[in-house]
PDB file of N, CA and C in Angstrom:
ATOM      1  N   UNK A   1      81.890  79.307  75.120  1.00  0.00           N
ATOM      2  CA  UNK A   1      81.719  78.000  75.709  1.00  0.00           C
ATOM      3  C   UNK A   1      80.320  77.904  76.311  1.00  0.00           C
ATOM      4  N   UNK A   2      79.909  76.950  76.215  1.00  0.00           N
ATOM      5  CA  UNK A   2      78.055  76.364  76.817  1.00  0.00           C
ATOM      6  C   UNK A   2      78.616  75.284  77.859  1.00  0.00           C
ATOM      7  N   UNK A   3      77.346  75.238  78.651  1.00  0.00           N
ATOM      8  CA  UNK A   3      77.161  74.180  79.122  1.00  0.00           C
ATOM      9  C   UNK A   3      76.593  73.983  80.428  1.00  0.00           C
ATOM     10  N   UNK A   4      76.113  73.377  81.247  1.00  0.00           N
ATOM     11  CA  UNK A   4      75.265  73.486  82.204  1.00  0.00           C
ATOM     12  C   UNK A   4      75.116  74.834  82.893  1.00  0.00           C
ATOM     13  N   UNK A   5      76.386  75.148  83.070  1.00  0.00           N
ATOM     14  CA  UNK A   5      75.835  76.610  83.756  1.00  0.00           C
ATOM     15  C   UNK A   5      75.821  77.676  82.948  1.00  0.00           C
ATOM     16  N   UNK A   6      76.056  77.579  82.037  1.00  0.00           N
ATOM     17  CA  UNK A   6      75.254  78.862  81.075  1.00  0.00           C
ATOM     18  C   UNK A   6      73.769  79.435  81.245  1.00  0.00           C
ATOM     19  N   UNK A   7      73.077  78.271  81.185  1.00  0.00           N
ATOM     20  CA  UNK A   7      71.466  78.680  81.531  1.00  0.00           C
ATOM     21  C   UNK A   7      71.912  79.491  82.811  1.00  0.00           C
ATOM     22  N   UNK A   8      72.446  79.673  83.942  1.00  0.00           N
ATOM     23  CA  UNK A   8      72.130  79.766  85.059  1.00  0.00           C
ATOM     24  C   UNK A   8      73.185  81.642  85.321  1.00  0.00           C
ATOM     25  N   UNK A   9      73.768  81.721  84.239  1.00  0.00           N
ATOM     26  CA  UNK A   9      74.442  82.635  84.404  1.00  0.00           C
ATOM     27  C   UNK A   9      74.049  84.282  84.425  1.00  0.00           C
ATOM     28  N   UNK A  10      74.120  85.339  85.461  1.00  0.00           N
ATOM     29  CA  UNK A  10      72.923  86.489  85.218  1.00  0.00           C
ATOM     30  C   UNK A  10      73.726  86.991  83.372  1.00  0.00           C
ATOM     31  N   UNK A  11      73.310  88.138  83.079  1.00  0.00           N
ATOM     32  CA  UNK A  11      73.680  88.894  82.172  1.00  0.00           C
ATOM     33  C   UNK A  11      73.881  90.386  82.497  1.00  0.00           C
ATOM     34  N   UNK A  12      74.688  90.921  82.123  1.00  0.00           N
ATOM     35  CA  UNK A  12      75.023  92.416  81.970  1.00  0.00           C
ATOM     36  C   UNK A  12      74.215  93.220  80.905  1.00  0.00           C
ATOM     37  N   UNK A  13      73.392  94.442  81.169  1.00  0.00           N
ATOM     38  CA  UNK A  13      72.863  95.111  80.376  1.00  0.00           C
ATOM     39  C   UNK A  13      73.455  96.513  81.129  1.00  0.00           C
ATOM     40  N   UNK A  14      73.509  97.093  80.238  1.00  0.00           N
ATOM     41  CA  UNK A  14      74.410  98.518  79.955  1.00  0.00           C
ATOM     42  C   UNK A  14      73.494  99.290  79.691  1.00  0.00           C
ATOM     43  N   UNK A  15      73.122 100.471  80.239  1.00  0.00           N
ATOM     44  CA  UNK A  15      72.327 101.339  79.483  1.00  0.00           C
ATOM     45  C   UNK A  15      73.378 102.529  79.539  1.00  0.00           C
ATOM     46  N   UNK A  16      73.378 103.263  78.057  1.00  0.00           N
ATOM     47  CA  UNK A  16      74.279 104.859  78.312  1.00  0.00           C
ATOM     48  C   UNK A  16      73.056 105.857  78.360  1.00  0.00           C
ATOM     49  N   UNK A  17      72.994 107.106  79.208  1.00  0.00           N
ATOM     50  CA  UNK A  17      71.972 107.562  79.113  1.00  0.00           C
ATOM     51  C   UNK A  17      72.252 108.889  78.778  1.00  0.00           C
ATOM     52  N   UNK A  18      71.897 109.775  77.711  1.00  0.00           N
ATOM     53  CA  UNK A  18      72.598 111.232  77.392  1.00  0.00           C
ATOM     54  C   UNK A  18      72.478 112.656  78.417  1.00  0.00           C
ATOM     55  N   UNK A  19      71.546 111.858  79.772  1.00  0.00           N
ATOM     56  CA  UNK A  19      70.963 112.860  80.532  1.00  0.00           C
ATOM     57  C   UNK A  19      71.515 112.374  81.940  1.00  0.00           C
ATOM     58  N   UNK A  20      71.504 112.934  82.804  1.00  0.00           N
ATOM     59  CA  UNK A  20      72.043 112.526  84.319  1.00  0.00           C
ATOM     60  C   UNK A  20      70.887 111.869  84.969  1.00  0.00           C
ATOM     61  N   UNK A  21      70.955 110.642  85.118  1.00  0.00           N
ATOM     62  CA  UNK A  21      69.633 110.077  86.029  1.00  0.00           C
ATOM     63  C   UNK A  21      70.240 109.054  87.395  1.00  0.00           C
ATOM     64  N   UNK A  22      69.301 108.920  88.071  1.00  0.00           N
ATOM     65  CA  UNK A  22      70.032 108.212  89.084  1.00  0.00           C
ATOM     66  C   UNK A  22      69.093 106.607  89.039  1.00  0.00           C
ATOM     67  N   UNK A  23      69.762 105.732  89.780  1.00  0.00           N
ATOM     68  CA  UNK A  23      69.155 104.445  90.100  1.00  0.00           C
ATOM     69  C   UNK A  23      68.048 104.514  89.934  1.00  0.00           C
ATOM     70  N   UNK A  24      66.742 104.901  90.590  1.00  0.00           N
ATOM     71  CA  UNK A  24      65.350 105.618  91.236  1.00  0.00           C
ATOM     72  C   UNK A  24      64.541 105.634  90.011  1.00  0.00           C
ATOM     73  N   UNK A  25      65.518 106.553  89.210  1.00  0.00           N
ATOM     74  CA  UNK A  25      64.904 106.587  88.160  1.00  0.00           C
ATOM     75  C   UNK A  25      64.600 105.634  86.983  1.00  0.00           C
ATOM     76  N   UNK A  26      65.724 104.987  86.764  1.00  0.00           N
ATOM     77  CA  UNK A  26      66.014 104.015  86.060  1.00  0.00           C
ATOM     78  C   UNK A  26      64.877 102.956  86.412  1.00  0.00           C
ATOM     79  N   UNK A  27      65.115 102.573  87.527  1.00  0.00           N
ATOM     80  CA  UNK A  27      64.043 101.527  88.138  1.00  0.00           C
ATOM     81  C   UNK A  27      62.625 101.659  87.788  1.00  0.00           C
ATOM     82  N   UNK A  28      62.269 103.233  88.161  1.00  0.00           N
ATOM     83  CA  UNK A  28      60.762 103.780  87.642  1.00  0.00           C
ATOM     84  C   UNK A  28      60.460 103.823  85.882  1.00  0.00           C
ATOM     85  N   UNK A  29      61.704 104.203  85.168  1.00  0.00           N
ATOM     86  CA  UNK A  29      60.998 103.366  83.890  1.00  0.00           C
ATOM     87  C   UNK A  29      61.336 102.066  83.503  1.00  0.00           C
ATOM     88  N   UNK A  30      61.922 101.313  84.492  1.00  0.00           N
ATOM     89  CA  UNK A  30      61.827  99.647  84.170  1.00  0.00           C
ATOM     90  C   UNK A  30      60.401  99.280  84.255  1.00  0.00           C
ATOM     91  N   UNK A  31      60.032  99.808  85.873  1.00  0.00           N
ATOM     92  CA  UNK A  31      58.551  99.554  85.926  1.00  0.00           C
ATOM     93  C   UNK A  31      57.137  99.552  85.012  1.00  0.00           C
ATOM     94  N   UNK A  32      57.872 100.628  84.282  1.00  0.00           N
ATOM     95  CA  UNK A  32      56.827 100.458  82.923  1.00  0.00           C
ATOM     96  C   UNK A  32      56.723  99.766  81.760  1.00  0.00           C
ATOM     97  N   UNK A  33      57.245  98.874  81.894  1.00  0.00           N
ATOM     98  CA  UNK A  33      57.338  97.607  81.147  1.00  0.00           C
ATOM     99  C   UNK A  33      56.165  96.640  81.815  1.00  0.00           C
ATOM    100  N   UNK A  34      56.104  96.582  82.989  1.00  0.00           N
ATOM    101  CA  UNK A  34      54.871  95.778  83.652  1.00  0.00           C
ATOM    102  C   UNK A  34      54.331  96.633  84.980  1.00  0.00           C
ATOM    103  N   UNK A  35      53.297  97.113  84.831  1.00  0.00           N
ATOM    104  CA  UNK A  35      52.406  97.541  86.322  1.00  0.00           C
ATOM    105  C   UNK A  35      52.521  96.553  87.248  1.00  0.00           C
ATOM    106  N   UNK A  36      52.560  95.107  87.095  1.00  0.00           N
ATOM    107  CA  UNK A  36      52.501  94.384  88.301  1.00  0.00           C
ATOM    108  C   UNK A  36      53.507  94.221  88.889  1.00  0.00           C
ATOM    109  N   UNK A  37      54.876  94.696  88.317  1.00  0.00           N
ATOM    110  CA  UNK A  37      56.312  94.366  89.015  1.00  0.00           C
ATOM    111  C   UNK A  37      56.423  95.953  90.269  1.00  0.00           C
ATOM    112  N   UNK A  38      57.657  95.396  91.044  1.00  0.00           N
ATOM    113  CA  UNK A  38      57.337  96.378  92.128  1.00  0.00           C
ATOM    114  C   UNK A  38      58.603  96.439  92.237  1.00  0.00           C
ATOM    115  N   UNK A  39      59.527  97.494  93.125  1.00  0.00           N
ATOM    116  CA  UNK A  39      61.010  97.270  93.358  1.00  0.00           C
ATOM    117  C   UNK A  39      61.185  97.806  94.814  1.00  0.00           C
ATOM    118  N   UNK A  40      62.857  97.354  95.089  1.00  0.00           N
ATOM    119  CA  UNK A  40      63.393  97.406  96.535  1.00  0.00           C
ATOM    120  C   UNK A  40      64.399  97.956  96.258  1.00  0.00           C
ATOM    121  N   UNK A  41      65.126  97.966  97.357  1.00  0.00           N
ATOM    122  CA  UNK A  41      66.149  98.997  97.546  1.00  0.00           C
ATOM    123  C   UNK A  41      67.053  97.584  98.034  1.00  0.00           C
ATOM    124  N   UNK A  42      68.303  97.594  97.815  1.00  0.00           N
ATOM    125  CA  UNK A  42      69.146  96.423  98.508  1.00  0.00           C
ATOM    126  C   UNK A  42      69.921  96.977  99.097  1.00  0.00           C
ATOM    127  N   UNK A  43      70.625  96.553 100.653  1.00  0.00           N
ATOM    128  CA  UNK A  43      71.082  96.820 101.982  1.00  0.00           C
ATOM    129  C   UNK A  43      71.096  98.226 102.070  1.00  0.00           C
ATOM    130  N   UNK A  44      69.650  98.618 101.695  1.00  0.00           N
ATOM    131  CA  UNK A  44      69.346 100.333 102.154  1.00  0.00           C
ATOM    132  C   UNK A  44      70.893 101.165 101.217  1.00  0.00           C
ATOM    133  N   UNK A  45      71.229 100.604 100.142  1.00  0.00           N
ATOM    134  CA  UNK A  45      72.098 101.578  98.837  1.00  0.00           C
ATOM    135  C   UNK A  45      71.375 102.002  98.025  1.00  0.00           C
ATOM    136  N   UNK A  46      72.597 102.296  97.210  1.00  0.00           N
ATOM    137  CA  UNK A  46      72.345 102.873  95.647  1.00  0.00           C
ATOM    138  C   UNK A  46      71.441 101.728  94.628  1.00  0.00           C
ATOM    139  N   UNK A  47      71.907 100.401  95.227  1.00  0.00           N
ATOM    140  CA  UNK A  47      71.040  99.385  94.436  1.00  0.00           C
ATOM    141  C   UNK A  47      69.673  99.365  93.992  1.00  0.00           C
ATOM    142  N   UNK A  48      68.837  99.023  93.477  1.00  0.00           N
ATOM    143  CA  UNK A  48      68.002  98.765  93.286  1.00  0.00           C
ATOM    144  C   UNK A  48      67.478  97.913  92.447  1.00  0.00           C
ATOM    145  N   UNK A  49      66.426  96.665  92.935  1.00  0.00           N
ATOM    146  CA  UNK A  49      65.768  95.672  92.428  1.00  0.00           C
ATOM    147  C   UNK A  49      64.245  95.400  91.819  1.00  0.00           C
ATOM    148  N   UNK A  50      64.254  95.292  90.586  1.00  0.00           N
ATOM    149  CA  UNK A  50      62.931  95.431  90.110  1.00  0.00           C
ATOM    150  C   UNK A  50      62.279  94.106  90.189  1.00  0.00           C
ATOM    151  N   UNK A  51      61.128  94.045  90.587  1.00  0.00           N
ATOM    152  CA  UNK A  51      60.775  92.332  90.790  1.00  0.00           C
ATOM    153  C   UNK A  51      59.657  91.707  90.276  1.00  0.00           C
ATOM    154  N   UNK A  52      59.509  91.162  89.910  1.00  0.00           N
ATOM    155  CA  UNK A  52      58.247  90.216  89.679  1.00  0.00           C
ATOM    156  C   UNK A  52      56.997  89.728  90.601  1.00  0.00           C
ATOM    157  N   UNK A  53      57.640  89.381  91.770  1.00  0.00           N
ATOM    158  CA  UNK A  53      57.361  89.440  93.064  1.00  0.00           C
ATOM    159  C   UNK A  53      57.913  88.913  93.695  1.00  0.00           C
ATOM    160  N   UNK A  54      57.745  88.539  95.408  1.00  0.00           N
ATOM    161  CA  UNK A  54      58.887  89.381  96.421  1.00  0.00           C
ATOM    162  C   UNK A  54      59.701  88.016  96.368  1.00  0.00           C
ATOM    163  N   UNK A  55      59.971  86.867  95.606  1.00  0.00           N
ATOM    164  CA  UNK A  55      61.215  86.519  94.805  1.00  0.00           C
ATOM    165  C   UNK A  55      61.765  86.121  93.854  1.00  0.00           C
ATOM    166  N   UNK A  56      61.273  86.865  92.527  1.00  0.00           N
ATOM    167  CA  UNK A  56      61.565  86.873  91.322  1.00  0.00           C
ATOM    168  C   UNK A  56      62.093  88.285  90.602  1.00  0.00           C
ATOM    169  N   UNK A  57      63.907  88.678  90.652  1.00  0.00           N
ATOM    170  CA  UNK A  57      63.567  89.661  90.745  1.00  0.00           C
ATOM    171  C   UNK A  57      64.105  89.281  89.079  1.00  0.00           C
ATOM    172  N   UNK A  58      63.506  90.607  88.090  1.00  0.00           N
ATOM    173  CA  UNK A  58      63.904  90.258  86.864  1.00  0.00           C
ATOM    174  C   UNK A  58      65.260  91.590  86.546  1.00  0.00           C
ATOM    175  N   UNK A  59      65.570  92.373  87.256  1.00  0.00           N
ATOM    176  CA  UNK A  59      66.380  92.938  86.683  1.00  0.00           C
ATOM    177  C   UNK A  59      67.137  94.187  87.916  1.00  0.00           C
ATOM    178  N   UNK A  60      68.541  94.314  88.057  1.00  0.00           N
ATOM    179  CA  UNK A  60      68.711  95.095  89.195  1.00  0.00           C
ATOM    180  C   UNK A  60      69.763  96.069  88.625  1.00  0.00           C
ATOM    181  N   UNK A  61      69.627  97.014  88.949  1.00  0.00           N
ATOM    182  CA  UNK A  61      70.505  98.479  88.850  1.00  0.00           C
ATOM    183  C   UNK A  61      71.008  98.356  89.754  1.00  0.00           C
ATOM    184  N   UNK A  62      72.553  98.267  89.399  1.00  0.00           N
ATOM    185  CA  UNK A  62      73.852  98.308  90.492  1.00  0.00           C
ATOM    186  C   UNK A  62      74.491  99.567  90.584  1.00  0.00           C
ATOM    187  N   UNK A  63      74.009 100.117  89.353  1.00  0.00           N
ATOM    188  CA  UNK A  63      74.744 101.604  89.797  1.00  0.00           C
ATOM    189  C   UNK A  63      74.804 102.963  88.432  1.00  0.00           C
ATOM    190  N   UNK A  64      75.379 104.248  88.741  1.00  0.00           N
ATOM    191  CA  UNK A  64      74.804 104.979  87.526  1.00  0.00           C
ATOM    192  C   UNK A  64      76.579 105.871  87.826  1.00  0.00           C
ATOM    193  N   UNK A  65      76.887 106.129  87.126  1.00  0.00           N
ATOM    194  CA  UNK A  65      78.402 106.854  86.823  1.00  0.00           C
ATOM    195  C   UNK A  65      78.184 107.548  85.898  1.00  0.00           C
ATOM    196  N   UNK A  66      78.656 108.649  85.619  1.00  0.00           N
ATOM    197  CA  UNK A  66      79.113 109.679  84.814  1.00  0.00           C
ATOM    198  C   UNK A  66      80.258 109.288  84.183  1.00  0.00           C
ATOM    199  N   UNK A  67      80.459 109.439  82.721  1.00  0.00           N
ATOM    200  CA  UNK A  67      81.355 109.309  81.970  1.00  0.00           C
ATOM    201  C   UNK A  67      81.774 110.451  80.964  1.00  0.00           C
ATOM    202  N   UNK A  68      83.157 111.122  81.224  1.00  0.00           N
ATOM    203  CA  UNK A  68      83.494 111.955  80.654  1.00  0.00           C
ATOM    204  C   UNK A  68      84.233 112.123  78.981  1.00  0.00           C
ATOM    205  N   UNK A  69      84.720 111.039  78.722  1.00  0.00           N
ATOM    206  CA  UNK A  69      85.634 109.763  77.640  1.00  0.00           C
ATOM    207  C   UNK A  69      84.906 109.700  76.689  1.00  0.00           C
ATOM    208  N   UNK A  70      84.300 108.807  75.780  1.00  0.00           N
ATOM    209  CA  UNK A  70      83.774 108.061  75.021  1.00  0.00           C
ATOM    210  C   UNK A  70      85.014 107.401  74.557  1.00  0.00           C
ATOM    211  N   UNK A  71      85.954 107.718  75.026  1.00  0.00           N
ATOM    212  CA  UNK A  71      86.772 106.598  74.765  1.00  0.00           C
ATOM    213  C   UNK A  71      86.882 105.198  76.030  1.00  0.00           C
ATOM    214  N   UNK A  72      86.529 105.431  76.847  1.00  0.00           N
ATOM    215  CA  UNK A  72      86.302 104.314  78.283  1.00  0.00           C
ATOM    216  C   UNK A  72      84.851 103.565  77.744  1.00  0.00           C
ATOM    217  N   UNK A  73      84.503 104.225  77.090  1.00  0.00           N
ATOM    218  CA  UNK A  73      82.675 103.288  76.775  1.00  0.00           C
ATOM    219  C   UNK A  73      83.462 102.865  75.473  1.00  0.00           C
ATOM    220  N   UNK A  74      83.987 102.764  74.763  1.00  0.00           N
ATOM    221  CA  UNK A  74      84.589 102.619  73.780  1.00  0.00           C
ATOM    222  C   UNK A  74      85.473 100.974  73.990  1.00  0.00           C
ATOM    223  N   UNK A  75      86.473 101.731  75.037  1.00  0.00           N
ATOM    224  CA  UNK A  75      87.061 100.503  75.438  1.00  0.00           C
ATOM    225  C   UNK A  75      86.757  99.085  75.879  1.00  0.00           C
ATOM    226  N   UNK A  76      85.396  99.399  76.591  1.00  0.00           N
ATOM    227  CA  UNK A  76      84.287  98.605  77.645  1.00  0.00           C
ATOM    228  C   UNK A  76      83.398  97.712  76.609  1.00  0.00           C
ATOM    229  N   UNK A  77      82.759  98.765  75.571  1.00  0.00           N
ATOM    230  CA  UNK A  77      82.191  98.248  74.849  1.00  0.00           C
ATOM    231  C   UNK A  77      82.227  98.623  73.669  1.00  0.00           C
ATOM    232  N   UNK A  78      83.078  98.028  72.758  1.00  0.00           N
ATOM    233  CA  UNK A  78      83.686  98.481  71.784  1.00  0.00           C
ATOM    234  C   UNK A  78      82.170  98.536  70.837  1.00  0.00           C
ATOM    235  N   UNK A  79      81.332  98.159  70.865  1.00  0.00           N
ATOM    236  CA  UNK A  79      80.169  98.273  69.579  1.00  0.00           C
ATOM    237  C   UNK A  79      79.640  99.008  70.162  1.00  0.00           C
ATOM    238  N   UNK A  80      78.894  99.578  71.187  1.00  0.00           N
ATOM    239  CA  UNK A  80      78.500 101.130  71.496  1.00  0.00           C
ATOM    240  C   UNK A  80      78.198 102.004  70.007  1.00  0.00           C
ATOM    241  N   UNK A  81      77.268 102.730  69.720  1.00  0.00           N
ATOM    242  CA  UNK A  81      77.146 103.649  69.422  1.00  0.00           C
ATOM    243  C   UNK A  81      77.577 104.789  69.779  1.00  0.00           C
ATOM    244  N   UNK A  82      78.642 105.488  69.058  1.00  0.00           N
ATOM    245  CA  UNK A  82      79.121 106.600  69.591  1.00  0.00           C
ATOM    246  C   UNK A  82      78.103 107.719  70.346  1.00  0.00           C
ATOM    247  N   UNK A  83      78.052 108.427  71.212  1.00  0.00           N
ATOM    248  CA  UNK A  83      77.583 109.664  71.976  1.00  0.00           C
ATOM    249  C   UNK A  83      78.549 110.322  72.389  1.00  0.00           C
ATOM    250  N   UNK A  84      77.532 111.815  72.393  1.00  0.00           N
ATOM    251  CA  UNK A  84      78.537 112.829  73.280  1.00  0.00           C
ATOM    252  C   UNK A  84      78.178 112.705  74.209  1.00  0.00           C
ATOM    253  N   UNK A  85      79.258 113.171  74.932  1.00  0.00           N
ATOM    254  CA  UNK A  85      79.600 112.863  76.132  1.00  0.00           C
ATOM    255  C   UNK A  85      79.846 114.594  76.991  1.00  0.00           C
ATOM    256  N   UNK A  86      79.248 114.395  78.281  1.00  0.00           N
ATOM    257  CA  UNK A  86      79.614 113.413  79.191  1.00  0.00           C
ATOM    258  C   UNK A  86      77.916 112.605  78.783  1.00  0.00           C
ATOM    259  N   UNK A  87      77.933 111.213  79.426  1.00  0.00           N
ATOM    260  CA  UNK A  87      77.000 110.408  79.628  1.00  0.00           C
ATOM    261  C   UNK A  87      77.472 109.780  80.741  1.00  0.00           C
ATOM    262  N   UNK A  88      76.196 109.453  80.784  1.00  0.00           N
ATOM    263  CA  UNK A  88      75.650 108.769  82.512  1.00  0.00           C
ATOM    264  C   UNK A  88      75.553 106.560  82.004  1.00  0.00           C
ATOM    265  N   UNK A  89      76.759 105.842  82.620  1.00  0.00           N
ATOM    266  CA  UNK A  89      76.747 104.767  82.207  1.00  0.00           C
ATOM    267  C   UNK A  89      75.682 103.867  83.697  1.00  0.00           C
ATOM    268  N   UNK A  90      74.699 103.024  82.870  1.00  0.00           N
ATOM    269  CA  UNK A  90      74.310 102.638  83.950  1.00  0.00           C
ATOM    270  C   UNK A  90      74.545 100.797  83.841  1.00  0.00           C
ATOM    271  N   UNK A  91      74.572 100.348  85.116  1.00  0.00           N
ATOM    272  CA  UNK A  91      74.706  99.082  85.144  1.00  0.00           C
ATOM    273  C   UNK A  91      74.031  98.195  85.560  1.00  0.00           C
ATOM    274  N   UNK A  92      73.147  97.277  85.092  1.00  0.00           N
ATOM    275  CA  UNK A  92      72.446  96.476  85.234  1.00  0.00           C
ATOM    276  C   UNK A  92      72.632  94.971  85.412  1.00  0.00           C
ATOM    277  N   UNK A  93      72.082  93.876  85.808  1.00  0.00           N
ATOM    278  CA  UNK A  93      72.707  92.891  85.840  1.00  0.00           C
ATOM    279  C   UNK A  93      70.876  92.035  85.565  1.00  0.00           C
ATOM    280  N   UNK A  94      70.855  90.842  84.866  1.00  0.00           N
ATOM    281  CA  UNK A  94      69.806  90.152  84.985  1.00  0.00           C
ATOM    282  C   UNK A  94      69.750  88.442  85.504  1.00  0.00           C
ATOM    283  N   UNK A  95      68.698  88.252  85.847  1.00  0.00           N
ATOM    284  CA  UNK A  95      69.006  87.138  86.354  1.00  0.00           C
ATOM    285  C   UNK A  95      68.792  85.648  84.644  1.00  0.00           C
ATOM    286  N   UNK A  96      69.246  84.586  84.861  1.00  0.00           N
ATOM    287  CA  UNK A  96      68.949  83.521  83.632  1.00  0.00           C
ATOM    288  C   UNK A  96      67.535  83.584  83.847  1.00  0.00           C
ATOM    289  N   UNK A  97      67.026  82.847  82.895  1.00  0.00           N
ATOM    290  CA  UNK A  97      65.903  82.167  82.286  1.00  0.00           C
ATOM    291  C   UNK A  97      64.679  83.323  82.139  1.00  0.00           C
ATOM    292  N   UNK A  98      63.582  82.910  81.710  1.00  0.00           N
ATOM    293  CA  UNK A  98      62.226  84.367  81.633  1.00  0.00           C
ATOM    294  C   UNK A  98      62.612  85.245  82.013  1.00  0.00           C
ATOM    295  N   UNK A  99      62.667  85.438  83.604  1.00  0.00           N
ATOM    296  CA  UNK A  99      62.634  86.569  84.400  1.00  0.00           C
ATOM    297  C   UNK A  99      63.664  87.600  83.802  1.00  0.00           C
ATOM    298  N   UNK A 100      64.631  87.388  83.501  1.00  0.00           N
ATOM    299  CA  UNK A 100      65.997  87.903  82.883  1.00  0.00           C
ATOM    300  C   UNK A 100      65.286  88.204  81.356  1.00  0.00           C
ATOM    301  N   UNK A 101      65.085  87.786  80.537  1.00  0.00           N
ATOM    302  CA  UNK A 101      64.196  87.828  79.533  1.00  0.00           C
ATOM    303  C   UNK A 101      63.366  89.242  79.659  1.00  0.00           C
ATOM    304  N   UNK A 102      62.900  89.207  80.696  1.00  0.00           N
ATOM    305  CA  UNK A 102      61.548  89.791  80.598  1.00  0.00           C
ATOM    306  C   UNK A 102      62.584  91.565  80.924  1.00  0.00           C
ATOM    307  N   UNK A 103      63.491  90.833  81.828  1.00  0.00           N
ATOM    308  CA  UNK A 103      64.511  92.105  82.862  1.00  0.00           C
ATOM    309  C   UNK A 103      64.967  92.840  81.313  1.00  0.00           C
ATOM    310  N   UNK A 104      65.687  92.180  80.801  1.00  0.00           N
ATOM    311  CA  UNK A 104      66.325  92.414  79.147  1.00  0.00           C
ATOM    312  C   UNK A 104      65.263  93.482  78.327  1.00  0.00           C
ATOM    313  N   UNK A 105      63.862  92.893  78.128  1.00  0.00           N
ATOM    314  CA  UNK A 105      62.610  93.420  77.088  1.00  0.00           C
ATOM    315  C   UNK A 105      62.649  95.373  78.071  1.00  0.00           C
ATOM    316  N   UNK A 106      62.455  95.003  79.481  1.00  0.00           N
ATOM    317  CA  UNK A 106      62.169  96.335  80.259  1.00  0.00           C
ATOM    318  C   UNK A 106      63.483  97.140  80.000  1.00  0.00           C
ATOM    319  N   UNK A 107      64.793  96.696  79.763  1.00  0.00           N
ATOM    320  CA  UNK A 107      66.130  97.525  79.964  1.00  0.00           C
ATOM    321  C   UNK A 107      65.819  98.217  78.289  1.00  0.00           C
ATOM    322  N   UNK A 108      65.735  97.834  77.349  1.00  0.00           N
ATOM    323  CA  UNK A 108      65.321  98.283  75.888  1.00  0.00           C
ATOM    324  C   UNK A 108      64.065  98.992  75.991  1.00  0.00           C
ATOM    325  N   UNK A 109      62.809  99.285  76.718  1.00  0.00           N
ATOM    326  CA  UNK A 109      61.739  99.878  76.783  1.00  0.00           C
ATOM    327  C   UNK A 109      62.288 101.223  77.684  1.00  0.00           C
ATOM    328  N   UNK A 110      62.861 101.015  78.699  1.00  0.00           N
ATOM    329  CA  UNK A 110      63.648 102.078  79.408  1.00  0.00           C
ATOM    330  C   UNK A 110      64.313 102.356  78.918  1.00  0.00           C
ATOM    331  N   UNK A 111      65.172 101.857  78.306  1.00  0.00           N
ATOM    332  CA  UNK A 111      66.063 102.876  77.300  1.00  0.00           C
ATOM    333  C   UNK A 111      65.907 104.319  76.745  1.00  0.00           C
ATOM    334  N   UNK A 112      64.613 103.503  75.851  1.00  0.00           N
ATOM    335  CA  UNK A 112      63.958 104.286  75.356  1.00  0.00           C
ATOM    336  C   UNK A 112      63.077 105.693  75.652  1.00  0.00           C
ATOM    337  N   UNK A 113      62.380 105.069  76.941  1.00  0.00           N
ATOM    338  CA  UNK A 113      62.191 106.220  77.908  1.00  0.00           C
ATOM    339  C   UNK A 113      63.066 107.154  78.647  1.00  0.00           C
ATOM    340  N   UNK A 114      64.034 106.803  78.766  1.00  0.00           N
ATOM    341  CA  UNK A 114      65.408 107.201  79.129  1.00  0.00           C
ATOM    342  C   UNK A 114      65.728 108.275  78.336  1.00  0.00           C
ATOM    343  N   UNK A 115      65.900 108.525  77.051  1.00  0.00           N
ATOM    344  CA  UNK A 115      66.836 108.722  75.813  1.00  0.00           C
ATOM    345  C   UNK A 115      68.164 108.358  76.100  1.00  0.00           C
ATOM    346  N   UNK A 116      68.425 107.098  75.982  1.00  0.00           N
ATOM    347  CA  UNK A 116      69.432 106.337  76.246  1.00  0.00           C
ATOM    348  C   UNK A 116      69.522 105.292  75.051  1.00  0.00           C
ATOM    349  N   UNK A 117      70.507 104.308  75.057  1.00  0.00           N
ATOM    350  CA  UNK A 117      70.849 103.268  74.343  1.00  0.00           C
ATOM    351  C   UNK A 117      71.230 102.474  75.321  1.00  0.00           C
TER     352      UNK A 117
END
């Protein structure tokens, strides 16, 4: 379904990562997608916000879990590329329009830096 609030809706990006990393990290190769973006920490947690500047943020790590299954990443996200496991599931969230865009281009460049999908 579309419709006015679609534009406005964040998005979920998933990264699986084959190595144990934490938030921190994740964030530090988002950053390399753009030198000029900078990040925060939200209510002093595990969170972390990568930004554009100090209010555009394009992409935030909510959190990093260990996964023992590939059948729970399976379930979650049934098109996954299979991995062994254990893997480290991380969770991301982006905001609509560019910024989210741009959050999206950095979660696939980190990936990559990651050795993740």
């Amino acid at each position: 379904t579309t419709g006015w609030w679609a534009a406005r809706v964040p998005r979920d990006v998933t990264i699986l990562c084959r190595q144990p990393v934490e938030p921190r990290e994740v964030a530090e190769a988002l950053l390399l997608h753009d030198e000029t973006w900078g990040v925060r920490a939200l209510d002093d947690g595990p969170m972390v916000q990568v930004c554009r500047d100090a209010t555009h943020p394009v992409i935030t790590v909510l959190g990093v879990r260990r996964v023992d299954s590939f059948d729970e990443v399976e379930r979650i996200l049934p098109d996954a590329p299979t991995l062994a496991t254990p893997l480290w599931w991380v969770d991301t969230v982006t905001p609509a329009g560019p910024d989210g865009e741009s959050g999206i281009s950095a979660a696939l460049e980190a990936a990559m830096d990651l050795d993740a999908v």
